[in-house]
PDB file of N, CA and C in Angstrom:
ATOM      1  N   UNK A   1     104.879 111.365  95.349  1.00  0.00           N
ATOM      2  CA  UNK A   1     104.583 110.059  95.911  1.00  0.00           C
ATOM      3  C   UNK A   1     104.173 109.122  94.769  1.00  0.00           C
ATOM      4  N   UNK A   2     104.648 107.958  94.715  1.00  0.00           N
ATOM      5  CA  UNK A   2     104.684 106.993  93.665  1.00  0.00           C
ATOM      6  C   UNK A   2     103.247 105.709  94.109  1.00  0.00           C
ATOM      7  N   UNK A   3     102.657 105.594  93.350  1.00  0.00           N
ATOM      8  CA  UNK A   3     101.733 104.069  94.418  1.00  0.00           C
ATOM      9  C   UNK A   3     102.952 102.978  93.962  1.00  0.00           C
ATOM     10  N   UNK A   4     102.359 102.231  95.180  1.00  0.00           N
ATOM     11  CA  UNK A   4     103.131 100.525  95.209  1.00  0.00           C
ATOM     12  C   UNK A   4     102.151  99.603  94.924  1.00  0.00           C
ATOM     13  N   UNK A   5     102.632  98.600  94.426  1.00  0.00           N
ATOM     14  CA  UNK A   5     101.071  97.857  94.019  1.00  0.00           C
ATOM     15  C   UNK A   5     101.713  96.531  94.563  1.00  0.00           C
ATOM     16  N   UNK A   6     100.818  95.608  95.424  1.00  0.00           N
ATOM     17  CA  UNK A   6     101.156  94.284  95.586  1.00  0.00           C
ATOM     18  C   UNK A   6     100.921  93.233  94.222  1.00  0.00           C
ATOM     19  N   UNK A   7     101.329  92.023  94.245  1.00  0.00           N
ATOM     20  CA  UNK A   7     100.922  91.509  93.099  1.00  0.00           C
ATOM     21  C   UNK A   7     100.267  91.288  92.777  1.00  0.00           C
ATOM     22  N   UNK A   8      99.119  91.317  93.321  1.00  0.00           N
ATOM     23  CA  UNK A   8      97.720  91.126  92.393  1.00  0.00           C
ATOM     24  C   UNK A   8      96.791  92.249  92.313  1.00  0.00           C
ATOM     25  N   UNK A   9      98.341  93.536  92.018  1.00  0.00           N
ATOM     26  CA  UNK A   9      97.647  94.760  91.282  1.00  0.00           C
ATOM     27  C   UNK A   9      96.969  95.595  92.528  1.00  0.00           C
ATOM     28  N   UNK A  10      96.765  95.289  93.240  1.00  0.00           N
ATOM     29  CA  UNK A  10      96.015  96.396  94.776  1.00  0.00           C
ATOM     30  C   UNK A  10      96.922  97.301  94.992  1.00  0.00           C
ATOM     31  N   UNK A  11      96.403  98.636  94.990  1.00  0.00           N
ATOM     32  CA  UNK A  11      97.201  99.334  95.884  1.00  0.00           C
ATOM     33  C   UNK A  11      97.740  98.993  97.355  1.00  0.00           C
ATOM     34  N   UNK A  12      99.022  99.243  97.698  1.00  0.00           N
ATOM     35  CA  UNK A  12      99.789  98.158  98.860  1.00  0.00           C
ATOM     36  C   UNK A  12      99.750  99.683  99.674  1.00  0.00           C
ATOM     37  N   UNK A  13     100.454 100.454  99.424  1.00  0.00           N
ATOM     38  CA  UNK A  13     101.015 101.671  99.817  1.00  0.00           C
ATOM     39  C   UNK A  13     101.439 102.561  98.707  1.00  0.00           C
ATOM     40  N   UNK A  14     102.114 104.136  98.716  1.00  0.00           N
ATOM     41  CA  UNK A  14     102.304 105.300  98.845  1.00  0.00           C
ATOM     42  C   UNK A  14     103.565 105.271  99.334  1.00  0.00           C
ATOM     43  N   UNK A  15     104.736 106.097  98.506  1.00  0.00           N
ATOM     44  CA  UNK A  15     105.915 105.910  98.917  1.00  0.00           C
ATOM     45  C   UNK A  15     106.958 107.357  98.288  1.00  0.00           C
ATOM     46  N   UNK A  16     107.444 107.760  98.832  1.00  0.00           N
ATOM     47  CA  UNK A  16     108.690 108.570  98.124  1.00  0.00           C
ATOM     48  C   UNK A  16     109.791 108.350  98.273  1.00  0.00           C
ATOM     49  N   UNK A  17     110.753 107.533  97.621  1.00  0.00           N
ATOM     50  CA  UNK A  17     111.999 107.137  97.464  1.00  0.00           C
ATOM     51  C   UNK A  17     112.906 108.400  97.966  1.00  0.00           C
ATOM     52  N   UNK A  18     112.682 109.612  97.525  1.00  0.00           N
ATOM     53  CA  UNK A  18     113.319 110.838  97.933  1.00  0.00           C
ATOM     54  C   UNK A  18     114.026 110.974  99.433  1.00  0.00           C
ATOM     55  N   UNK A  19     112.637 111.040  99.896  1.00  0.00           N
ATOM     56  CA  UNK A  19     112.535 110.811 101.608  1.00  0.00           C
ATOM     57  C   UNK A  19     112.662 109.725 102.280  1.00  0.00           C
ATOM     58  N   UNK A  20     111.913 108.665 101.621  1.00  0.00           N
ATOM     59  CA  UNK A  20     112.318 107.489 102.290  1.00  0.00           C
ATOM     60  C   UNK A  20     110.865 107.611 103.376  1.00  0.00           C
ATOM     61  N   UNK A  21     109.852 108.378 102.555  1.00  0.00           N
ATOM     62  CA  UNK A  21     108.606 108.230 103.244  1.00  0.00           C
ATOM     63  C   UNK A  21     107.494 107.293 102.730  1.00  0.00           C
ATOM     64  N   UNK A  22     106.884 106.377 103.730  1.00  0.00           N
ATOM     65  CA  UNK A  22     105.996 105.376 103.058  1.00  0.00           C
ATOM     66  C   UNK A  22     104.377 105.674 103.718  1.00  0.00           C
ATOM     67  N   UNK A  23     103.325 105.236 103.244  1.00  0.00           N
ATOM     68  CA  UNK A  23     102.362 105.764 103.951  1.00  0.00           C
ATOM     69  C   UNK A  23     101.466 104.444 103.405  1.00  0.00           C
ATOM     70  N   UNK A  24     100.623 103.897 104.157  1.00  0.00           N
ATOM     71  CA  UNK A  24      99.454 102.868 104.005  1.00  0.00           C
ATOM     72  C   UNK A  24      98.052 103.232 104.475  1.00  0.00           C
ATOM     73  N   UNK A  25      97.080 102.904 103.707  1.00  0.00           N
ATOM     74  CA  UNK A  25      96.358 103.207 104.341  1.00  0.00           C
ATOM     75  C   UNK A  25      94.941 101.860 103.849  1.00  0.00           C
ATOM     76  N   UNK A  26      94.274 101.533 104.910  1.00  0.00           N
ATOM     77  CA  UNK A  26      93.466 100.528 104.693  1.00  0.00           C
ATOM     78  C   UNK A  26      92.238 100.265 106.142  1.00  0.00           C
ATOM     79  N   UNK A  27      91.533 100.366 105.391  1.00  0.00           N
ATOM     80  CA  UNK A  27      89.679 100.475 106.139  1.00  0.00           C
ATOM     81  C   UNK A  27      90.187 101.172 107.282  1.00  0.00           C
ATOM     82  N   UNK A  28      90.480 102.743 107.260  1.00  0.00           N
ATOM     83  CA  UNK A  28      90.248 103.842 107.799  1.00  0.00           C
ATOM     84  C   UNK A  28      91.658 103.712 108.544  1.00  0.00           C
ATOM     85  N   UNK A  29      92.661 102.869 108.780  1.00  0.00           N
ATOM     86  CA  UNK A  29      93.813 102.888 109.245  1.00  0.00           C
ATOM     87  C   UNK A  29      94.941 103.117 108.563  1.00  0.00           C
ATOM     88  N   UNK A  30      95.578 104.334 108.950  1.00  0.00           N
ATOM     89  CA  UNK A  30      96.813 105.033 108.550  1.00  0.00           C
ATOM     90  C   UNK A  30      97.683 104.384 109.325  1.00  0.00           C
ATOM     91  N   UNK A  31      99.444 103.705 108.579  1.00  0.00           N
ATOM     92  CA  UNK A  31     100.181 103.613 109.178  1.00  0.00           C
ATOM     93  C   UNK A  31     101.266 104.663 107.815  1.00  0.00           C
ATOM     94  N   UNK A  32     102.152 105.681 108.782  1.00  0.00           N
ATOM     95  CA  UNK A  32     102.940 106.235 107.843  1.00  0.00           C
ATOM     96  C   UNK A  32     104.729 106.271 108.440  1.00  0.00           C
ATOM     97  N   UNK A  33     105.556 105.915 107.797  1.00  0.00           N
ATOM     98  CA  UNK A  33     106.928 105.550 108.811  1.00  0.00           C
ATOM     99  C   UNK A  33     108.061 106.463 107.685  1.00  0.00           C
ATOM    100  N   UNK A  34     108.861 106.892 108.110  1.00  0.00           N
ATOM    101  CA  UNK A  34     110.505 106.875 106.754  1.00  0.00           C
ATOM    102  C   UNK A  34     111.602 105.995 106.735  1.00  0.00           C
ATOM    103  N   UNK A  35     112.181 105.338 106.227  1.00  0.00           N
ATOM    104  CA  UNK A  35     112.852 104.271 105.864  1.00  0.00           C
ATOM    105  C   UNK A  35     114.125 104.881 105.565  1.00  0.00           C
ATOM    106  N   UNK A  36     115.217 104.904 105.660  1.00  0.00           N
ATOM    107  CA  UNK A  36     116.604 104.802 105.770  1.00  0.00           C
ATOM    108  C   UNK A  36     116.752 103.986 104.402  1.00  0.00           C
ATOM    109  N   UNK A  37     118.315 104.141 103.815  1.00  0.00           N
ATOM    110  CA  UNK A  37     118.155 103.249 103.137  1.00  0.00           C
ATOM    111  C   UNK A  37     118.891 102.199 103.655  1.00  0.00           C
ATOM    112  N   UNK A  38     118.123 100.817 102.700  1.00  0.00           N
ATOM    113  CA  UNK A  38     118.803  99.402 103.041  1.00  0.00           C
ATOM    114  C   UNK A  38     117.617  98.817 104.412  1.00  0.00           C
ATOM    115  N   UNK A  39     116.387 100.179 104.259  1.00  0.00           N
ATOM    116  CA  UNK A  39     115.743  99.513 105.230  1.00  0.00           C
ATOM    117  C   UNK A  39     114.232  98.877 104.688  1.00  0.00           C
ATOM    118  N   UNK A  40     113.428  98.330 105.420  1.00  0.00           N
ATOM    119  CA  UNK A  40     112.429  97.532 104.737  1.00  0.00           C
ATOM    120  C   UNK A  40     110.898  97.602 105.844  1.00  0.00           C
ATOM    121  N   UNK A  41     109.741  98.059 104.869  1.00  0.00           N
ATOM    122  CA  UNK A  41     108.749  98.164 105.455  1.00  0.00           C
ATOM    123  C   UNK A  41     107.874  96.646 105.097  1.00  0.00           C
ATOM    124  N   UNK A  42     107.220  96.217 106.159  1.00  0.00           N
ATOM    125  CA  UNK A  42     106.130  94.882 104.860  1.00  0.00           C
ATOM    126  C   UNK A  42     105.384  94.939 105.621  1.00  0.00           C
ATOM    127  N   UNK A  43     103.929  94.794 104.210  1.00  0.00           N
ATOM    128  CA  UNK A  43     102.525  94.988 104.661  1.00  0.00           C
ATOM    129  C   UNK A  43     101.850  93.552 104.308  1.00  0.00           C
ATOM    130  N   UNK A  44     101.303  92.984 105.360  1.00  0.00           N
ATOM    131  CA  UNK A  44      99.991  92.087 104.860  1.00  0.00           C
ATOM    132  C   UNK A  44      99.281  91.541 104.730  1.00  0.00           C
ATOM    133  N   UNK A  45      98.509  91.684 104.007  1.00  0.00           N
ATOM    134  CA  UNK A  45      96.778  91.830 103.686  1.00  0.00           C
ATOM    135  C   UNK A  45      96.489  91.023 103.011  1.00  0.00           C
ATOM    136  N   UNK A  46      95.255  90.487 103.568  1.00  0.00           N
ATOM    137  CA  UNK A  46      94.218  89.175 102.465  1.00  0.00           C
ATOM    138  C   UNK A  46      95.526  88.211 102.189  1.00  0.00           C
ATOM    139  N   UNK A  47      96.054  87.463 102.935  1.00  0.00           N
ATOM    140  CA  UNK A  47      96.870  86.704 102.025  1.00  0.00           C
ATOM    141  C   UNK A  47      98.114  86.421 101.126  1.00  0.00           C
ATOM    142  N   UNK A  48      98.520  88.126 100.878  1.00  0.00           N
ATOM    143  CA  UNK A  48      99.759  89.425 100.280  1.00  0.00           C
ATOM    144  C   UNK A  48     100.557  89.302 100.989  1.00  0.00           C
ATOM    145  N   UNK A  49     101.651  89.173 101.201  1.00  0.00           N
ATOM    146  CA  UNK A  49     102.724  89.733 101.667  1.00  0.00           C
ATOM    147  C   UNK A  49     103.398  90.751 100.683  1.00  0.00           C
ATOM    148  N   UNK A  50     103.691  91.942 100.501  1.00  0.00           N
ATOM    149  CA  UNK A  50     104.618  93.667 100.435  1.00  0.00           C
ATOM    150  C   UNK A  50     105.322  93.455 100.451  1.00  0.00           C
ATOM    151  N   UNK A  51     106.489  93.633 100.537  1.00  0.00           N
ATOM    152  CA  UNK A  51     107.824  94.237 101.028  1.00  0.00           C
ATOM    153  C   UNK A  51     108.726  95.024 100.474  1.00  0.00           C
ATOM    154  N   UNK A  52     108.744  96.827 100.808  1.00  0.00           N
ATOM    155  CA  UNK A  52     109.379  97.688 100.327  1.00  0.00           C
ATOM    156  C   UNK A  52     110.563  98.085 101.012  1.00  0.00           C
ATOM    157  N   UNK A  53     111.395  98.007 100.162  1.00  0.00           N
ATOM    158  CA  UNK A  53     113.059  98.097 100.665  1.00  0.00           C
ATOM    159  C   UNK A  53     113.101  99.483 100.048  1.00  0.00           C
ATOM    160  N   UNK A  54     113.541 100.342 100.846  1.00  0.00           N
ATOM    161  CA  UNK A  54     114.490 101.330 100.018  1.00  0.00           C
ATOM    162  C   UNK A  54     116.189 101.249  99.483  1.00  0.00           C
ATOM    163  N   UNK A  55     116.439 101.009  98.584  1.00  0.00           N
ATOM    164  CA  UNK A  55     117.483 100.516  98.133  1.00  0.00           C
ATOM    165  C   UNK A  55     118.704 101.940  97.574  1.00  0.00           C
ATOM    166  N   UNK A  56     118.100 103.276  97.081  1.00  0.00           N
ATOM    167  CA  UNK A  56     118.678 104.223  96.884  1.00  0.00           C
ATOM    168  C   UNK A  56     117.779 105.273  97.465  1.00  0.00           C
ATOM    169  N   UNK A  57     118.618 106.317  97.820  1.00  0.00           N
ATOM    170  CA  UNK A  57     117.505 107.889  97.878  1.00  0.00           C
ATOM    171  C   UNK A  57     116.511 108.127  96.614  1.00  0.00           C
ATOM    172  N   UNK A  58     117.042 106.926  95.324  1.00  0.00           N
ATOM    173  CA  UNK A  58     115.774 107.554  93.894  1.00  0.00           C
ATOM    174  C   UNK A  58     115.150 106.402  93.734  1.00  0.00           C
ATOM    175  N   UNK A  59     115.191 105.092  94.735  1.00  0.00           N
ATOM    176  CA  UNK A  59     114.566 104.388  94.097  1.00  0.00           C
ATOM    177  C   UNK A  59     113.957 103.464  95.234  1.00  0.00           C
ATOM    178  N   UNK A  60     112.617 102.304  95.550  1.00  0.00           N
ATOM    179  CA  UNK A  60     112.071 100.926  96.132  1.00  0.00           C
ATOM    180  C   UNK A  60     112.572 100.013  95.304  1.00  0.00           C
ATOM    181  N   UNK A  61     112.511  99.212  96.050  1.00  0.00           N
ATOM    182  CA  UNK A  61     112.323  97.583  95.506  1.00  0.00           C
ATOM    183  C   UNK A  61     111.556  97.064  96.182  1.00  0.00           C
ATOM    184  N   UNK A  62     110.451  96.277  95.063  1.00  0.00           N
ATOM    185  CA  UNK A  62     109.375  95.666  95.619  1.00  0.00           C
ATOM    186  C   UNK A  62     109.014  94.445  95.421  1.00  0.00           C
ATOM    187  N   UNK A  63     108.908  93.756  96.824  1.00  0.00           N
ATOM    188  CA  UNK A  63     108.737  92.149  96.371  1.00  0.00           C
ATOM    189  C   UNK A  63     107.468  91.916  97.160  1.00  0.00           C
ATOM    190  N   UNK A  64     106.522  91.069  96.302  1.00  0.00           N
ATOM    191  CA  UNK A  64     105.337  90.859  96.637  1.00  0.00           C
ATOM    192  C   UNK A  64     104.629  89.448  96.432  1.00  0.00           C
ATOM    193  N   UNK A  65     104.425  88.501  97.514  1.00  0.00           N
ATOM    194  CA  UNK A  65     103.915  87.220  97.291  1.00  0.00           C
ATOM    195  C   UNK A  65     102.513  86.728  97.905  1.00  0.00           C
ATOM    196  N   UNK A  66     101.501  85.940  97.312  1.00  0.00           N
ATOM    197  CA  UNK A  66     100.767  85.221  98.069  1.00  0.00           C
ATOM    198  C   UNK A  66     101.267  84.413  98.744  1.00  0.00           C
ATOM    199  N   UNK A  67     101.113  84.101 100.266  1.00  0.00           N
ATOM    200  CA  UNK A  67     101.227  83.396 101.394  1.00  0.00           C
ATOM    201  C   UNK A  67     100.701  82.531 100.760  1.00  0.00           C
ATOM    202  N   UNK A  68     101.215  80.925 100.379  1.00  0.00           N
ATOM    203  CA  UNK A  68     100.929  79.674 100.750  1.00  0.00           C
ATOM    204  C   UNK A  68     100.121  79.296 102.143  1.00  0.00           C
ATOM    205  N   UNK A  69      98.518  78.884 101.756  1.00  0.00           N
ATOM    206  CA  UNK A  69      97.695  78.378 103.111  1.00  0.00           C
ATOM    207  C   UNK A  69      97.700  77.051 103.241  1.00  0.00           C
TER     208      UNK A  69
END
């Protein structure tokens, strides 16, 4: 399992490209799903927007922005 980091460096999630397994976890809440590829999980928090695509069985792509308030 690889960490994902949003952009301002926080751990976002937990992921294995292999499987296509993602796992989050934040103030005592687990969400854990598997992703297909070409498919897309997004988390977010404080302001963050995530978004992990699985793009191959070896690899994420990760795009990560502050929400404009």
């Amino acid at each position: 399992m690889e960490d994902i980091r949003d952009c301002k460096g926080r751990l976002a999630c937990k992921g294995d490209a292999a499987t296509g397994f993602v796992e989050t976890v934040y103030k005592g809440q687990k969400t854990r799903t598997f992703l297909s590829v070409g498919s897309e999980f997004i988390i977010e928090r404080e302001g963050v927007v995530t978004k992990v695509m699985r793009v191959t069985v070896c690899d994420f792509h990760i795009d990560s922005y502050i929400v404009a308030a």
